[in-house]
N, C-alpha and C. Protein backbone atom coordinates (compact mmCIF):
# COMPACT_ATOMS: atom_id res chain seq x y z
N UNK A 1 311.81 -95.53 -56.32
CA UNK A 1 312.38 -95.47 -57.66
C UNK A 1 311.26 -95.42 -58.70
N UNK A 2 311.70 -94.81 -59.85
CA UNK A 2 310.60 -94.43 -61.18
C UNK A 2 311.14 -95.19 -61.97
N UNK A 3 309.75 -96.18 -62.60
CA UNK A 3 310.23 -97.47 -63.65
C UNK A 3 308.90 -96.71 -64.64
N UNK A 4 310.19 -96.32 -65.82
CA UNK A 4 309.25 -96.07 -66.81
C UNK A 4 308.58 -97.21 -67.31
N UNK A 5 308.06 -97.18 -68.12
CA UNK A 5 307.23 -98.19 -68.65
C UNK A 5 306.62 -97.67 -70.40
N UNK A 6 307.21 -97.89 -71.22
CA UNK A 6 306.72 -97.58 -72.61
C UNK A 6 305.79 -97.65 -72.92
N UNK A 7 304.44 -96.68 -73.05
CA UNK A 7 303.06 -97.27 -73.22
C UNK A 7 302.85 -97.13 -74.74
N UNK A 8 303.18 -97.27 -75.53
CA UNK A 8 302.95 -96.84 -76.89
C UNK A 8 301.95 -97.91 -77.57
N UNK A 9 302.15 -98.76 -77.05
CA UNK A 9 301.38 -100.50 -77.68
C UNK A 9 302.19 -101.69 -76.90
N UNK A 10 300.78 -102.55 -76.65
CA UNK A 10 301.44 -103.76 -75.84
C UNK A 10 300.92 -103.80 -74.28
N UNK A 11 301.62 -104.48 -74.05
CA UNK A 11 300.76 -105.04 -72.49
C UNK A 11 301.43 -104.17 -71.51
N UNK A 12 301.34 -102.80 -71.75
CA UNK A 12 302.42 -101.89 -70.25
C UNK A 12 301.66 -101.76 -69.22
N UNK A 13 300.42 -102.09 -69.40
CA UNK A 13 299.27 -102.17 -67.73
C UNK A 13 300.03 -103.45 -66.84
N UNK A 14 300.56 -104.16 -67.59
CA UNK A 14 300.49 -105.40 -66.48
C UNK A 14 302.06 -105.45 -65.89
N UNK A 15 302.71 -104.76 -66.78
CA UNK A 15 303.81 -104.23 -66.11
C UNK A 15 303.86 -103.23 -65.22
N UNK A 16 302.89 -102.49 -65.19
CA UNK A 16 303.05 -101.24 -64.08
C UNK A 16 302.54 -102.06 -62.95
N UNK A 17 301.59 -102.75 -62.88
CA UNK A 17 301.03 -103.81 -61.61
C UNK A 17 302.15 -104.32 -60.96
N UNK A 18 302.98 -104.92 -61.80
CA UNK A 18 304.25 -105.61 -60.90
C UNK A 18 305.06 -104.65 -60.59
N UNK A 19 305.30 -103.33 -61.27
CA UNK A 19 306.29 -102.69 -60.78
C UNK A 19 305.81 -101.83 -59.00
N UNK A 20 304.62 -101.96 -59.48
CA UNK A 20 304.38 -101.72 -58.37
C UNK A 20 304.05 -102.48 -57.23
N UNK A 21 304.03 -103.57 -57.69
CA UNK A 21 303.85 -104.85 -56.38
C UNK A 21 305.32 -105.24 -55.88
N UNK A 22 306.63 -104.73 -56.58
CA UNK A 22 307.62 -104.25 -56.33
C UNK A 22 308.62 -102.98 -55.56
N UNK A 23 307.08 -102.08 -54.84
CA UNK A 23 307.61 -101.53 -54.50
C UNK A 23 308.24 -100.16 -55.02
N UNK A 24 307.89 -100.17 -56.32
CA UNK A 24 308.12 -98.56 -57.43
C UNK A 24 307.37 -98.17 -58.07
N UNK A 25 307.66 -97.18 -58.26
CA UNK A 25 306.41 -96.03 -59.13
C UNK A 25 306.59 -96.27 -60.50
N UNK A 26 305.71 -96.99 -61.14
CA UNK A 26 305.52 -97.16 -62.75
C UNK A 26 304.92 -95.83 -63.09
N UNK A 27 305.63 -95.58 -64.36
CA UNK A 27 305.66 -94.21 -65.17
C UNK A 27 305.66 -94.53 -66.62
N UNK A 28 304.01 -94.52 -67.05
CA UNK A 28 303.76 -94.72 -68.51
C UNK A 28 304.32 -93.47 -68.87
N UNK A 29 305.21 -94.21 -70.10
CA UNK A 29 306.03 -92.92 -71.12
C UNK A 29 305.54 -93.45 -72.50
N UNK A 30 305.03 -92.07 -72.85
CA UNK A 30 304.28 -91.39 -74.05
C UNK A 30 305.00 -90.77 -75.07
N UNK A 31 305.81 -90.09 -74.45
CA UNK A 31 307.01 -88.81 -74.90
C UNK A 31 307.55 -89.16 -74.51
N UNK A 32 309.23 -88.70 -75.35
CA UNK A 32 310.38 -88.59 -75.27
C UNK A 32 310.92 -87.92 -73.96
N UNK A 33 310.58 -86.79 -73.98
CA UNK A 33 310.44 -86.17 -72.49
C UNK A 33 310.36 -86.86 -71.38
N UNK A 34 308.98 -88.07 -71.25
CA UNK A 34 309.28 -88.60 -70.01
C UNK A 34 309.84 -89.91 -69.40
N UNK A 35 310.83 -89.69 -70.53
CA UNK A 35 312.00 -90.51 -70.06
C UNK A 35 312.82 -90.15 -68.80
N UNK A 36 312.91 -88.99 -68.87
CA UNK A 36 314.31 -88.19 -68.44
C UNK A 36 314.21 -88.63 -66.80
N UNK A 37 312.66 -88.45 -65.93
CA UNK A 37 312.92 -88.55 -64.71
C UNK A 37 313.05 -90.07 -63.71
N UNK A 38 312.93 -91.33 -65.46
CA UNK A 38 313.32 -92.39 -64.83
C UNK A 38 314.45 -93.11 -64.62
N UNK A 39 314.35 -94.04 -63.57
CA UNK A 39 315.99 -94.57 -63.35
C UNK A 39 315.53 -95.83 -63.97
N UNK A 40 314.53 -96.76 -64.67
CA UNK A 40 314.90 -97.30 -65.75
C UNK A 40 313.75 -97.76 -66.86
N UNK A 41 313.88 -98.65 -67.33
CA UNK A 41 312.95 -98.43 -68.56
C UNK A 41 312.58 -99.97 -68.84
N UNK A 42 310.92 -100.24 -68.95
CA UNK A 42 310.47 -101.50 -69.47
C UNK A 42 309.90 -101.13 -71.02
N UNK A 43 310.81 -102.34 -71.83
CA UNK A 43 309.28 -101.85 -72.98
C UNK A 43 308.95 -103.22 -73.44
N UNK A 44 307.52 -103.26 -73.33
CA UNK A 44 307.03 -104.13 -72.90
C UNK A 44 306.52 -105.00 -74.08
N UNK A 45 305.86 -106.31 -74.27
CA UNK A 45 305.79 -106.99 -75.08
C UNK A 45 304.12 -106.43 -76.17
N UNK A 46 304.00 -106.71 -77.35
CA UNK A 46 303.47 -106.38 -78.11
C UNK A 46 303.30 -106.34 -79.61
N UNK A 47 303.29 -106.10 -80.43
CA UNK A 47 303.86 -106.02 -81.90
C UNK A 47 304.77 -105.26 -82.54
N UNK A 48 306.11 -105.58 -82.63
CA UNK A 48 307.31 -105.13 -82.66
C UNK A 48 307.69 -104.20 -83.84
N UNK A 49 306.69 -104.52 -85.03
CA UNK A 49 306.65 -103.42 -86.31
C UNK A 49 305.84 -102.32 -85.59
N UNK A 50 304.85 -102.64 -85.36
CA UNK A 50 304.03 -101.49 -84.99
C UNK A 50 304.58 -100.61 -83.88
N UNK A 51 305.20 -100.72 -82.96
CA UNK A 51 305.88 -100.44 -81.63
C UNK A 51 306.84 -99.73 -82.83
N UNK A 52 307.64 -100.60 -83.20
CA UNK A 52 308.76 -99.17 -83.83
C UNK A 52 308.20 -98.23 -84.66
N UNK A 53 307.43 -98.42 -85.34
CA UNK A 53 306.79 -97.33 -86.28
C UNK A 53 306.20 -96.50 -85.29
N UNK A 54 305.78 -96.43 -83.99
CA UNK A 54 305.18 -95.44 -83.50
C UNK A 54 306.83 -94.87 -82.57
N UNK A 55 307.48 -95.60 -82.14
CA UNK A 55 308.70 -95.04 -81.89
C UNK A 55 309.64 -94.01 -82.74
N UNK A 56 309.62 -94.20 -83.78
CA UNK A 56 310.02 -93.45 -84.65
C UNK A 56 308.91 -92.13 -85.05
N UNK A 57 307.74 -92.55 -84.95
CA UNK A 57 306.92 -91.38 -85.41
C UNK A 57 306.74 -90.09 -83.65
N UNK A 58 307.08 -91.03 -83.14
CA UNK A 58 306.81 -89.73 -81.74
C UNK A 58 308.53 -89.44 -81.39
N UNK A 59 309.63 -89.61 -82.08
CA UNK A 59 310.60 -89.08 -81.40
C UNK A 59 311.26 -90.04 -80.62
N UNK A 60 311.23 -91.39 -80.63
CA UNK A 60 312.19 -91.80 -79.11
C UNK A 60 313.56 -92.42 -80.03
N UNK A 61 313.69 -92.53 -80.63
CA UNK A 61 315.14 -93.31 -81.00
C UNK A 61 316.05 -92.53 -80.55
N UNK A 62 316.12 -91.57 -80.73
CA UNK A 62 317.82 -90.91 -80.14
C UNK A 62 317.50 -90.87 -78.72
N UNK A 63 316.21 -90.62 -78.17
CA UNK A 63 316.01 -90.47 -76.46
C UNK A 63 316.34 -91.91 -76.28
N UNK A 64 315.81 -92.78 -76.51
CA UNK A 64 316.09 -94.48 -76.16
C UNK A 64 317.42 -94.70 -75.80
N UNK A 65 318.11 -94.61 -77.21
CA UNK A 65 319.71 -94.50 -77.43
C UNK A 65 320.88 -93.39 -76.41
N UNK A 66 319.91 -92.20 -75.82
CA UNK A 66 320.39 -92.00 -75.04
C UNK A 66 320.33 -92.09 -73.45
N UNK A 67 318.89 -92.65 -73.41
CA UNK A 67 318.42 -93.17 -72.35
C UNK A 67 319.66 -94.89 -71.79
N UNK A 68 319.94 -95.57 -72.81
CA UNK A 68 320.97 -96.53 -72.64
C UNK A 68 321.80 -96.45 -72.53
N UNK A 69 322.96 -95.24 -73.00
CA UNK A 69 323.95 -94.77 -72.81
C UNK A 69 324.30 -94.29 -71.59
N UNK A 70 323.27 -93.46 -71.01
CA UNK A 70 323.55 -93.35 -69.73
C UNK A 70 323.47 -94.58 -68.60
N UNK A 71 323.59 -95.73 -69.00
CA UNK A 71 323.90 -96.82 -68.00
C UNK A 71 322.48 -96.83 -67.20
N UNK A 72 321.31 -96.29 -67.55
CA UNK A 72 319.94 -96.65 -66.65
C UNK A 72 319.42 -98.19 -66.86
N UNK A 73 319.27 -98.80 -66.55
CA UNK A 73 318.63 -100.36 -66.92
C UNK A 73 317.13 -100.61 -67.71
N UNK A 74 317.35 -101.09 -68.50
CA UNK A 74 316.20 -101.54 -69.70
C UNK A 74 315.93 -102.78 -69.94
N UNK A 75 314.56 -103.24 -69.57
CA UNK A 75 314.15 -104.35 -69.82
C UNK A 75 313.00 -104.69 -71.29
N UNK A 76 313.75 -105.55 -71.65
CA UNK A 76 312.74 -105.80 -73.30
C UNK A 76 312.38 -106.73 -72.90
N UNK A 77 310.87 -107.08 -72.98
CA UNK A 77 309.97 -108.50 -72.79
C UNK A 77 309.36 -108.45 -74.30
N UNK A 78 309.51 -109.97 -74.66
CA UNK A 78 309.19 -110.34 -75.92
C UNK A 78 309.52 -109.50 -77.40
N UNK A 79 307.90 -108.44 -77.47
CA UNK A 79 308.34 -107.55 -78.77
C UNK A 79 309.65 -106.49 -78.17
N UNK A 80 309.78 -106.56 -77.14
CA UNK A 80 310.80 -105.36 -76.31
C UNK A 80 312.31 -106.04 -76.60
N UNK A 81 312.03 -107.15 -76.55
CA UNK A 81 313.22 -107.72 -77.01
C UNK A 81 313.79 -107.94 -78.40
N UNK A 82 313.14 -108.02 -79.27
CA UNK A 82 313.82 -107.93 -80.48
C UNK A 82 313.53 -106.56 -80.98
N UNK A 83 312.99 -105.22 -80.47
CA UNK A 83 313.50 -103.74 -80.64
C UNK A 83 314.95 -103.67 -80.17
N UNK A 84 315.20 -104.54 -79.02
CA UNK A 84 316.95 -104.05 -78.86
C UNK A 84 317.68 -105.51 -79.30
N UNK A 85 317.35 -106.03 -80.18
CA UNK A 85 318.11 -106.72 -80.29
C UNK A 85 319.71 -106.38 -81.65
N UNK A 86 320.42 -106.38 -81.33
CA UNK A 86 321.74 -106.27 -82.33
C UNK A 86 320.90 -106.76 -83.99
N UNK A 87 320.49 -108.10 -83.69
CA UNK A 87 320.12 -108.78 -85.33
C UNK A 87 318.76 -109.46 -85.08
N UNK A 88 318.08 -109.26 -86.30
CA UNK A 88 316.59 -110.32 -86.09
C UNK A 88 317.00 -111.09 -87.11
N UNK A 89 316.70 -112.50 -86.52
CA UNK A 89 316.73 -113.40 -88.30
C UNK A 89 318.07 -113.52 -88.79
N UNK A 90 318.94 -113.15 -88.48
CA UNK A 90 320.45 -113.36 -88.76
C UNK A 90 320.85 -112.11 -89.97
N UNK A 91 319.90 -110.85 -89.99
CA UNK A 91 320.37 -109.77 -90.60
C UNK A 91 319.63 -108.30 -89.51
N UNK A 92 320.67 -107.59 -89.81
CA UNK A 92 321.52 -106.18 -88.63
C UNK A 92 319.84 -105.95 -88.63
N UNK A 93 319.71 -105.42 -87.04
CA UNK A 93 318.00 -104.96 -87.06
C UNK A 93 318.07 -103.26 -87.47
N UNK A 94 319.35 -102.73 -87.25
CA UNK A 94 319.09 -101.07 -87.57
C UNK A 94 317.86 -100.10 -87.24
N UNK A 95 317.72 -101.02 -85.78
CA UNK A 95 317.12 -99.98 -84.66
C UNK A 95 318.21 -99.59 -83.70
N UNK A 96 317.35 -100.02 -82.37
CA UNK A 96 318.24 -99.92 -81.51
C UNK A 96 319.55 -100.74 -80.73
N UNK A 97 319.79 -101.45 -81.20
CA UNK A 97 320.97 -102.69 -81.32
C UNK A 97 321.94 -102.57 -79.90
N UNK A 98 321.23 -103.09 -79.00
CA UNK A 98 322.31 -102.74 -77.96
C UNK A 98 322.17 -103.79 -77.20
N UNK A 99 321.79 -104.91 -77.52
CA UNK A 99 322.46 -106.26 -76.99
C UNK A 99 322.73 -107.29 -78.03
N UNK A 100 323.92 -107.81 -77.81
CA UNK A 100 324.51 -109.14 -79.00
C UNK A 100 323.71 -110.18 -79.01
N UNK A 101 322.84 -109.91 -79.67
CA UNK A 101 321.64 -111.34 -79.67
C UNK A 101 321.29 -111.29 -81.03
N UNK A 102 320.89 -112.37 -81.52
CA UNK A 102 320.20 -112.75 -82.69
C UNK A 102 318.75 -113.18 -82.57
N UNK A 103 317.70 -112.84 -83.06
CA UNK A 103 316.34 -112.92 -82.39
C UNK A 103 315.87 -113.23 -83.70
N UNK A 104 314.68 -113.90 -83.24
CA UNK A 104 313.14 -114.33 -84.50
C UNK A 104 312.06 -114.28 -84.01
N UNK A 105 311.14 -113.45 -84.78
CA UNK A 105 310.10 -113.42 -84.40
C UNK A 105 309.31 -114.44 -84.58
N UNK A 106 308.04 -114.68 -83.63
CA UNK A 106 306.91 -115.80 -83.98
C UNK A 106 307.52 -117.13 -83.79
N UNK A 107 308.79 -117.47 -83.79
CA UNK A 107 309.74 -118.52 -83.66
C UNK A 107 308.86 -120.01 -83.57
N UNK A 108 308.07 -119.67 -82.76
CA UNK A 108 307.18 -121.07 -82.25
C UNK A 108 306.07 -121.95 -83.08
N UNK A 109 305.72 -120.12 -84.33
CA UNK A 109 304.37 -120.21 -84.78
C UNK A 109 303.62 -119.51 -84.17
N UNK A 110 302.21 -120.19 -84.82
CA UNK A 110 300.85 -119.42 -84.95
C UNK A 110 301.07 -118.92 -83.31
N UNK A 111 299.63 -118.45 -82.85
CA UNK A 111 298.77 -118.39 -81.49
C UNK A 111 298.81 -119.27 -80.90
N UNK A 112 298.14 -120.38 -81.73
CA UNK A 112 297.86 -121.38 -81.01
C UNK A 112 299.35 -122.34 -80.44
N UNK A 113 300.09 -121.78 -81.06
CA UNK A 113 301.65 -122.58 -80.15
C UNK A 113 301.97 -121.74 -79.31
N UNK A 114 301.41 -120.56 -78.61
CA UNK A 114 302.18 -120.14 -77.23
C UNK A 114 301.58 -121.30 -76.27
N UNK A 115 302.28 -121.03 -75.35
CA UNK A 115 302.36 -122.04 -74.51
C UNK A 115 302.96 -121.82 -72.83
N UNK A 116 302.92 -122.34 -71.98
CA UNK A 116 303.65 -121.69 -70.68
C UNK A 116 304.68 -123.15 -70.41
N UNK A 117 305.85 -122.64 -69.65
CA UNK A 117 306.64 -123.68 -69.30
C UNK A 117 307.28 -123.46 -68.31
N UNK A 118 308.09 -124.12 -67.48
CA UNK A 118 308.66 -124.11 -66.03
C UNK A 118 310.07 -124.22 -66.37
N UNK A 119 311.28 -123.01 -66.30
CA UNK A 119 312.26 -122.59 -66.66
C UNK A 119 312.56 -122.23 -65.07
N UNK A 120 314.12 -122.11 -65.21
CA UNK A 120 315.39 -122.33 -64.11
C UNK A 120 315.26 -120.98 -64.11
N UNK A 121 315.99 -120.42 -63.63
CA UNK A 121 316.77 -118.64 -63.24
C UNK A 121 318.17 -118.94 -62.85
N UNK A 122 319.03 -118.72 -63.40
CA UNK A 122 320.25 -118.78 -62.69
C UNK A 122 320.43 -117.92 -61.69
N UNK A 123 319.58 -116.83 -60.98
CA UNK A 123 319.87 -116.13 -60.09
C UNK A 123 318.90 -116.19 -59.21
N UNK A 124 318.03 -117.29 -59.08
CA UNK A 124 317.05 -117.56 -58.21
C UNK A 124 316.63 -119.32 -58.73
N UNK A 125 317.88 -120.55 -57.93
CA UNK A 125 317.32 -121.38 -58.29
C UNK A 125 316.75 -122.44 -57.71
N UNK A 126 315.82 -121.92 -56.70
CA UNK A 126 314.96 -122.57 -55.66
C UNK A 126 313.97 -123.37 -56.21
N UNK A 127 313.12 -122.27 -56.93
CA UNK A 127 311.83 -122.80 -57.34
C UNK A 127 311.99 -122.73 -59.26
N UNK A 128 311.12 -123.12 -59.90
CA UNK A 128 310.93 -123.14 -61.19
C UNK A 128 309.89 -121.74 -61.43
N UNK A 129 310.27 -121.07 -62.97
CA UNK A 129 309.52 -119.58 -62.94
C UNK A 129 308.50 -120.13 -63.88
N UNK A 130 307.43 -119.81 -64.09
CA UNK A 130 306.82 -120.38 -64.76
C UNK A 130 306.44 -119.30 -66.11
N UNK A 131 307.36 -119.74 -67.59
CA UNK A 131 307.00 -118.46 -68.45
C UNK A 131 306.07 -118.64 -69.09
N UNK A 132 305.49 -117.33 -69.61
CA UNK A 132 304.19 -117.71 -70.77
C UNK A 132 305.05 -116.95 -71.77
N UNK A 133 304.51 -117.81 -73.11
CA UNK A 133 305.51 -117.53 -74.41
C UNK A 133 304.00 -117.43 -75.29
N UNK A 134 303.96 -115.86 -76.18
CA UNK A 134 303.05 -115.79 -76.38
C UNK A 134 303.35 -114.98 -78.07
N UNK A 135 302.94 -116.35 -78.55
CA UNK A 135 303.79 -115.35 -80.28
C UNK A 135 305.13 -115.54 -80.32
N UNK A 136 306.00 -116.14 -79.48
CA UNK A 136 307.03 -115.69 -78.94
C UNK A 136 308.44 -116.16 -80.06
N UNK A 137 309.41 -114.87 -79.66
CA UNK A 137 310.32 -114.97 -80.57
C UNK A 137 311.72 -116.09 -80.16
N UNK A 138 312.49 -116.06 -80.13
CA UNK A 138 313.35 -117.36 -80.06
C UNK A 138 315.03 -116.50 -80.10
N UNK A 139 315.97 -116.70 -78.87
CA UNK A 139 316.82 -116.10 -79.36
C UNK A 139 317.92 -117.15 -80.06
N UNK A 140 318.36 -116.80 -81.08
CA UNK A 140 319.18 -118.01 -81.73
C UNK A 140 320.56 -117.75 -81.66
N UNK A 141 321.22 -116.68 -80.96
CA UNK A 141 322.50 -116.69 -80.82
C UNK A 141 322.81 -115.56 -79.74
N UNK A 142 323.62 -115.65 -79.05
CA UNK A 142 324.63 -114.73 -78.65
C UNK A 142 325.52 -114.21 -78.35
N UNK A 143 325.98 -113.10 -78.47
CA UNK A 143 327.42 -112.86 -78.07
C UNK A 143 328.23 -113.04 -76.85
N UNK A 144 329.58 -112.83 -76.94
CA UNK A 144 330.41 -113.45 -76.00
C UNK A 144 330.15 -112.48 -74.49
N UNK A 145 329.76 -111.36 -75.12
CA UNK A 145 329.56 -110.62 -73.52
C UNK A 145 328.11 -110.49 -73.00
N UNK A 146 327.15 -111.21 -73.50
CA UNK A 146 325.89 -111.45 -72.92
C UNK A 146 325.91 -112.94 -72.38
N UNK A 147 325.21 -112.66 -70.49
CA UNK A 147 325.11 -114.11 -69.43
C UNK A 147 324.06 -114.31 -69.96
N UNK A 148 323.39 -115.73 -70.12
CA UNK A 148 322.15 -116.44 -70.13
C UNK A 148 322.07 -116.57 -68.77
N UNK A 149 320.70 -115.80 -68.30
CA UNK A 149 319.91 -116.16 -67.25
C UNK A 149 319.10 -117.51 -66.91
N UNK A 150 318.59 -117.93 -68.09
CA UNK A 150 317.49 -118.93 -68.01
C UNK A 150 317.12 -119.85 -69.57
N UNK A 151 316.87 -121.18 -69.53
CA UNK A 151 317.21 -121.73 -70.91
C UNK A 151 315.66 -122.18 -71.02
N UNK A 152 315.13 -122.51 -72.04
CA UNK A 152 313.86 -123.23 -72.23
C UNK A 152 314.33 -124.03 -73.62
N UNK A 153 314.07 -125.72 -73.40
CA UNK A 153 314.37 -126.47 -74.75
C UNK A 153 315.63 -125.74 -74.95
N UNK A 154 316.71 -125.40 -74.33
CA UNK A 154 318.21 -125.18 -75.26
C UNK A 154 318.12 -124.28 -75.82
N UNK A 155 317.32 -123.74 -75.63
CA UNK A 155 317.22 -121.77 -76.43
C UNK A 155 317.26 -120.95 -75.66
N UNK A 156 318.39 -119.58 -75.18
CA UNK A 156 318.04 -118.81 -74.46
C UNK A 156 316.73 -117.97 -74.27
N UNK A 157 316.05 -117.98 -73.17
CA UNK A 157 314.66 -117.00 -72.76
C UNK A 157 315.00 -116.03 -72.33
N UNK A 158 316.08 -115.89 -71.98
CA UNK A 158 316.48 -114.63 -70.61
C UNK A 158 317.84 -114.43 -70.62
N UNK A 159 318.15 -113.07 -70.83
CA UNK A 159 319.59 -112.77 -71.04
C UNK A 159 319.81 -111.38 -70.42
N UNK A 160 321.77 -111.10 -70.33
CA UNK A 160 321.67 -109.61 -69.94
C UNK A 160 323.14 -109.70 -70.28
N UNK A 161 323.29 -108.21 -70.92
CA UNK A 161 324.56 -107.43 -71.65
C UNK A 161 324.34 -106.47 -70.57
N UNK A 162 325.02 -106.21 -69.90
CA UNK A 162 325.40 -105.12 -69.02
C UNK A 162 323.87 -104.45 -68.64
N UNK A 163 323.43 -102.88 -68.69
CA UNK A 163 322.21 -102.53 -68.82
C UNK A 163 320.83 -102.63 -68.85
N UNK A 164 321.28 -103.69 -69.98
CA UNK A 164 320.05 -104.52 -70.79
C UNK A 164 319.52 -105.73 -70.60
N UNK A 165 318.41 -105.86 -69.97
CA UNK A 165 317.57 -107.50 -69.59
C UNK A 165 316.73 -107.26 -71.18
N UNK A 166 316.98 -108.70 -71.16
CA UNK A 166 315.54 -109.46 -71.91
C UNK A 166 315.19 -110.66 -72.19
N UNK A 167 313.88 -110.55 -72.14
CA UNK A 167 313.03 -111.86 -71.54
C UNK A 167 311.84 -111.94 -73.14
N UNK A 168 312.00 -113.65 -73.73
CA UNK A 168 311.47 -113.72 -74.66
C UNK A 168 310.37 -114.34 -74.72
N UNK A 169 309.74 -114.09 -73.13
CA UNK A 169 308.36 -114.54 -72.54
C UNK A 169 307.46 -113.27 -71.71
N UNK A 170 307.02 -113.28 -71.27
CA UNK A 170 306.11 -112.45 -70.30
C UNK A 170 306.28 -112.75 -69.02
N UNK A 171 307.04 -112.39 -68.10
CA UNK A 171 307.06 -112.37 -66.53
C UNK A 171 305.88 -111.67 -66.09
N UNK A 172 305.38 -110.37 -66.74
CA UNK A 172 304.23 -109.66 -66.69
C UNK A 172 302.65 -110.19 -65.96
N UNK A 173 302.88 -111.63 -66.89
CA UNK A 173 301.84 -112.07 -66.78
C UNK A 173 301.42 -113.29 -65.76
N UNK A 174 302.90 -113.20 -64.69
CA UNK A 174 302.75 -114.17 -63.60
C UNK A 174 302.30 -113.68 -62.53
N UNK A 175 302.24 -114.35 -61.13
CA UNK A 175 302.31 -113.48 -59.96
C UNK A 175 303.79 -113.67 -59.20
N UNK A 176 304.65 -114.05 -60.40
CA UNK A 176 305.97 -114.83 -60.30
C UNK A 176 306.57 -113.20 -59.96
N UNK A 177 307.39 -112.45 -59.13
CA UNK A 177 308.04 -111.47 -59.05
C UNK A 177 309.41 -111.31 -59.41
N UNK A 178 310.22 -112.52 -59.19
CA UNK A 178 311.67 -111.88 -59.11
C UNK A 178 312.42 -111.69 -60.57
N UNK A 179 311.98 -112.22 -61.50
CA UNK A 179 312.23 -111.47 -62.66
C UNK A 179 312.36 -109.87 -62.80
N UNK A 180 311.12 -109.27 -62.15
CA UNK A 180 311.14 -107.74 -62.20
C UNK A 180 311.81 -107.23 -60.64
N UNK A 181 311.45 -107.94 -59.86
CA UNK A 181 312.57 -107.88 -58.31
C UNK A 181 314.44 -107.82 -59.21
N UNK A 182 314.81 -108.42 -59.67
CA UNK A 182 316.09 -108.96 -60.16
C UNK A 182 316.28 -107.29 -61.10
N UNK A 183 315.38 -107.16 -61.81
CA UNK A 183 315.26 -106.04 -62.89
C UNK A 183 315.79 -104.92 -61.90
N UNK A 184 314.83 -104.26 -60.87
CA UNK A 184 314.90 -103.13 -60.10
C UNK A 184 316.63 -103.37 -59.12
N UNK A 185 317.10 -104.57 -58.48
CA UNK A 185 318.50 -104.62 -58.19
C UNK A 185 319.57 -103.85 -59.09
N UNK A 186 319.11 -103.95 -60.62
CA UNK A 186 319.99 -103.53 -61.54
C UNK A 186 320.13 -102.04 -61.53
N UNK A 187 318.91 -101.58 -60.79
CA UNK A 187 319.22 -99.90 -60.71
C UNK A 187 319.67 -99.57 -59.77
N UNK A 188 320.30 -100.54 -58.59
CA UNK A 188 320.80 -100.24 -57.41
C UNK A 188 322.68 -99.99 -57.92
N UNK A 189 322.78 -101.24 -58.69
CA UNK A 189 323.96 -101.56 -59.22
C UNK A 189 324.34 -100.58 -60.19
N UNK A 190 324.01 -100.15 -60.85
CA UNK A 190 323.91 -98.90 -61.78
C UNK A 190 324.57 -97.65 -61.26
N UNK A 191 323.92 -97.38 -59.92
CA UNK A 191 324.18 -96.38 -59.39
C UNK A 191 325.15 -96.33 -58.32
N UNK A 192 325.66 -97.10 -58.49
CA UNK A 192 326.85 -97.22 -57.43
C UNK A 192 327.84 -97.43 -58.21
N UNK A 193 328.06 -98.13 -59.51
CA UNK A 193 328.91 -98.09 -60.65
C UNK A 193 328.82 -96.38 -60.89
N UNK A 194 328.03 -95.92 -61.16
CA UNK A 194 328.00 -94.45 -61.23
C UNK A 194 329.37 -93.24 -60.41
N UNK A 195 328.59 -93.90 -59.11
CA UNK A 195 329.25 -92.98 -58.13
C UNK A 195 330.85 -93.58 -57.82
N UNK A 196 330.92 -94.33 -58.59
CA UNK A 196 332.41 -94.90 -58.19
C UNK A 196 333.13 -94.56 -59.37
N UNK A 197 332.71 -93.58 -60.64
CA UNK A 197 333.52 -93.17 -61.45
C UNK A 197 333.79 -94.54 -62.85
N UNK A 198 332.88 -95.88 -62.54
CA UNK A 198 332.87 -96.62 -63.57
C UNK A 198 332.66 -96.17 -64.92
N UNK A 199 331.65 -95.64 -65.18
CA UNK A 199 331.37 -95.03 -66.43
C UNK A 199 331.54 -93.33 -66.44
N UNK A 200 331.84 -92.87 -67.84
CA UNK A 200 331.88 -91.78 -67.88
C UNK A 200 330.66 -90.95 -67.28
């Protein structure tokens, strides 16, 4: 399987490492274009003004938007996560809005308050995952059709609306796998919803 990977700005090297210690072919996407031959999409953590301003200046918003529509799976880590988030700050983000979350950036503070912590998985709850929160944003609400995966201090870290994962830490930066193991299942599931006439 082909896991794009958004290289525009941000940490997409350390995501292609896991995707491939996973077992798939990471595919830095540059262009709009090379979206098309993946079955799903990371965009990865970084600076979330700057990331959309170059999104918008090379063309991907309607590819993104249609890249989601077609039911392929998309994972937002950190700045990736409040690009799709519905609202930042408790007003409409009027990007790409395709999960019911309410997000803040920096939430924690400076630099010097990231921090790493030992968080649950509801879909792996053997061991503790250990996240690094770096700048990190805070989700402060969500909607009725997004599961919480994973809580830190009573704040969701990890969520999913159908399609759409996101993680308001860096899995990237563990040798922790099943975060992005869990990610790649979703394109199994995808495609069998497919072939069974679920989605148009």
């Amino acid at each position: 399987m082909k896991i794009g990977i958004l290289a525009l700005q941000g940490d997409f090297r350390e995501h292609g490492v896991m995707v491939k210690r996973c077992g798939c072919t990471p595919v830095e996407v540059r262009l709009p274009e090379e979206l098309e031959p993946c079955d799903a999409l990371i965009i990865p953590g970084g600076e979330s003004t700057t990331m959309a301003k170059l999104m918008v200046r090379y063309g991907f918003i309607g590819a993104l938007q249609s890249f989601v529509s077609s039911n392929r799976p998309v994972l937002g880590t950190c700045a990736g996560a409040i690009l799709l988030a519905d609202c930042v700050a408790g007003e409409p983000n009027n990007f790409l809005t395709v999960i019911d979350i309410d997000i803040e950036r920096n939430a924690y503070g400076r630099q010097r308050e990231s921090r790493e912590a030992d968080i649950m998985l509801t879909f792996s709850s053997d061991v503790p995952f250990n996240a690094v929160f770096i700048r990190a944003p805070i989700i402060r609400h969500v909607g009725p059709a997004v599961d919480t995966l994973a809580l830190y201090n009573n704040s969701v870290v990890l969520a999913r609306q159908g399609n759409i994962l996101v993680a308001t830490f860096h899995p990237e930066l563990t040798e922790d796998e099943r975060i992005h193991r869990y990610f790649i299942t979703m394109i199994s599931h995808e495609e069998t919803l497919l072939h069974q006439g679920v989605y148009p």
